[in-house]
Protein backbone atom coordinates (compact mmCIF):
# COMPACT_ATOMS: atom_id res chain seq x y z
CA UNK A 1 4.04 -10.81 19.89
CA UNK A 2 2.89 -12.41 16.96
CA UNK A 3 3.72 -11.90 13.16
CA UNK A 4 1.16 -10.05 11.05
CA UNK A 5 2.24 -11.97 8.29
CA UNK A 6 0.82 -15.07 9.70
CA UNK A 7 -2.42 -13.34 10.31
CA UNK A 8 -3.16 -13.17 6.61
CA UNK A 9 -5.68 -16.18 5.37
CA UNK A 10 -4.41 -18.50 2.92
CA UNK A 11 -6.35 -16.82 -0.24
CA UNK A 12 -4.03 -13.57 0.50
CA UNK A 13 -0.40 -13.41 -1.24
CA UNK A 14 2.15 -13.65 1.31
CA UNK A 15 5.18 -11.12 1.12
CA UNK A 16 8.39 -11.70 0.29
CA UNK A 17 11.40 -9.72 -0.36
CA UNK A 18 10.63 -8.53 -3.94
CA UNK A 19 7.35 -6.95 -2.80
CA UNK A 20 9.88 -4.87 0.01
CA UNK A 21 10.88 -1.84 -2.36
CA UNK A 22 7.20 -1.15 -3.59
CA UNK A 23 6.14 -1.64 0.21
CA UNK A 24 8.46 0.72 0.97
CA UNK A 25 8.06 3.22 -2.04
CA UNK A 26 4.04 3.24 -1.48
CA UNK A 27 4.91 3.74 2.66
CA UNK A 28 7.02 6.93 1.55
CA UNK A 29 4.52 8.34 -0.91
CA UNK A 30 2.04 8.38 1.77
CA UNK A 31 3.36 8.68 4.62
CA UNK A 32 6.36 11.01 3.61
CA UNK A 33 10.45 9.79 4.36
CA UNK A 34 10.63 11.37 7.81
CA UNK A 35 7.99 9.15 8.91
CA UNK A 36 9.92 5.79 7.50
CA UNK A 37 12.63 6.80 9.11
CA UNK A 38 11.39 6.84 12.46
CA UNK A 39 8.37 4.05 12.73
CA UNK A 40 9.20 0.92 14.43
CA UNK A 41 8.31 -2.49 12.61
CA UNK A 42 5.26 -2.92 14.93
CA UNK A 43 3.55 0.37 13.92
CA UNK A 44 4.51 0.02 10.43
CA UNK A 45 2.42 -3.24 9.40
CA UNK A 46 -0.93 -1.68 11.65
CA UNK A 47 -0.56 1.16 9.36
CA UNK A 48 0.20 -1.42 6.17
CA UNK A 49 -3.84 -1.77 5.81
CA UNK A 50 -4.30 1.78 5.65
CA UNK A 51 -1.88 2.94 3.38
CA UNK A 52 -3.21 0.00 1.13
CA UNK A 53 -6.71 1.04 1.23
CA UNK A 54 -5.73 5.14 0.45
CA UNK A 55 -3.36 3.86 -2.18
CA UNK A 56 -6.44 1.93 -3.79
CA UNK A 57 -8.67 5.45 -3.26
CA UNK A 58 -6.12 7.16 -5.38
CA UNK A 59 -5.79 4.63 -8.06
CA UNK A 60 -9.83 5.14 -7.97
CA UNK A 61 -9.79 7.94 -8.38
CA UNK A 62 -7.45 8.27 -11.65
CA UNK A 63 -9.48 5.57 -13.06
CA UNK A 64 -12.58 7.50 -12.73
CA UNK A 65 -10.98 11.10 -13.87
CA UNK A 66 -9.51 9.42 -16.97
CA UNK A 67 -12.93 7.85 -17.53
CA UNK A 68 -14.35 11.62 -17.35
CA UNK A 69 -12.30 12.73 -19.75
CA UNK A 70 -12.70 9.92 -22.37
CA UNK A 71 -9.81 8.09 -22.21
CA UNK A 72 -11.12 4.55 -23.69
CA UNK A 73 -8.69 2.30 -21.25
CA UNK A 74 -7.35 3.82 -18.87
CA UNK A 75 -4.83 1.59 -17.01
C-alpha cells in the first residue's frame, strides 16, 4: 500500500511531526475520542480530507456570523 503522504503534489505542505497534535486535536473535535481510539492509520488519512474540509465549513461559518454581527476583523 502506498503512503498518502506521497500522494500530495509538490505545491501542498507536507506533514511533519509538529503538525501531529493539531491533526490529532482537529480529528477529536470532529470525530469525538472514542473514534481516535479505535481507527486504524489507513482509515484515518481517507477521512483526513474530510475532516479538513468540515473544519474549513466551521471556520466559515464564524467568519460569516461575526461579519453579521459587525465585528470589523474577525479572525
Amino acid at each position: 500500500m502506498l503512503s498518502p503522504l506521497k500522494n500530495r503534489n509538490s505545491q501542498q505542505k507536507l506533514l511533519d511531526e509538529n503538525d501531529l497534535p493539531q491533526i490529532k486535536s482537529d480529528f477529536i473535535r470532529t470525530y469525538g475520542y472514542d473514534l481516535w481510539k479505535e481507527i486504524p492509520l489507513n482509515e484515518f488519512f481517507e477521512l483526513l480530507p474530510e475532516m479538513h474540509k468540515y473544519i474549513g465549513k466551521q471556520e466559515s461559518l464564524r467568519i460569516a456570523t461575526l461579519k453579521y454581527y459587525g465585528v470589523k476583523n474577525p479572525k
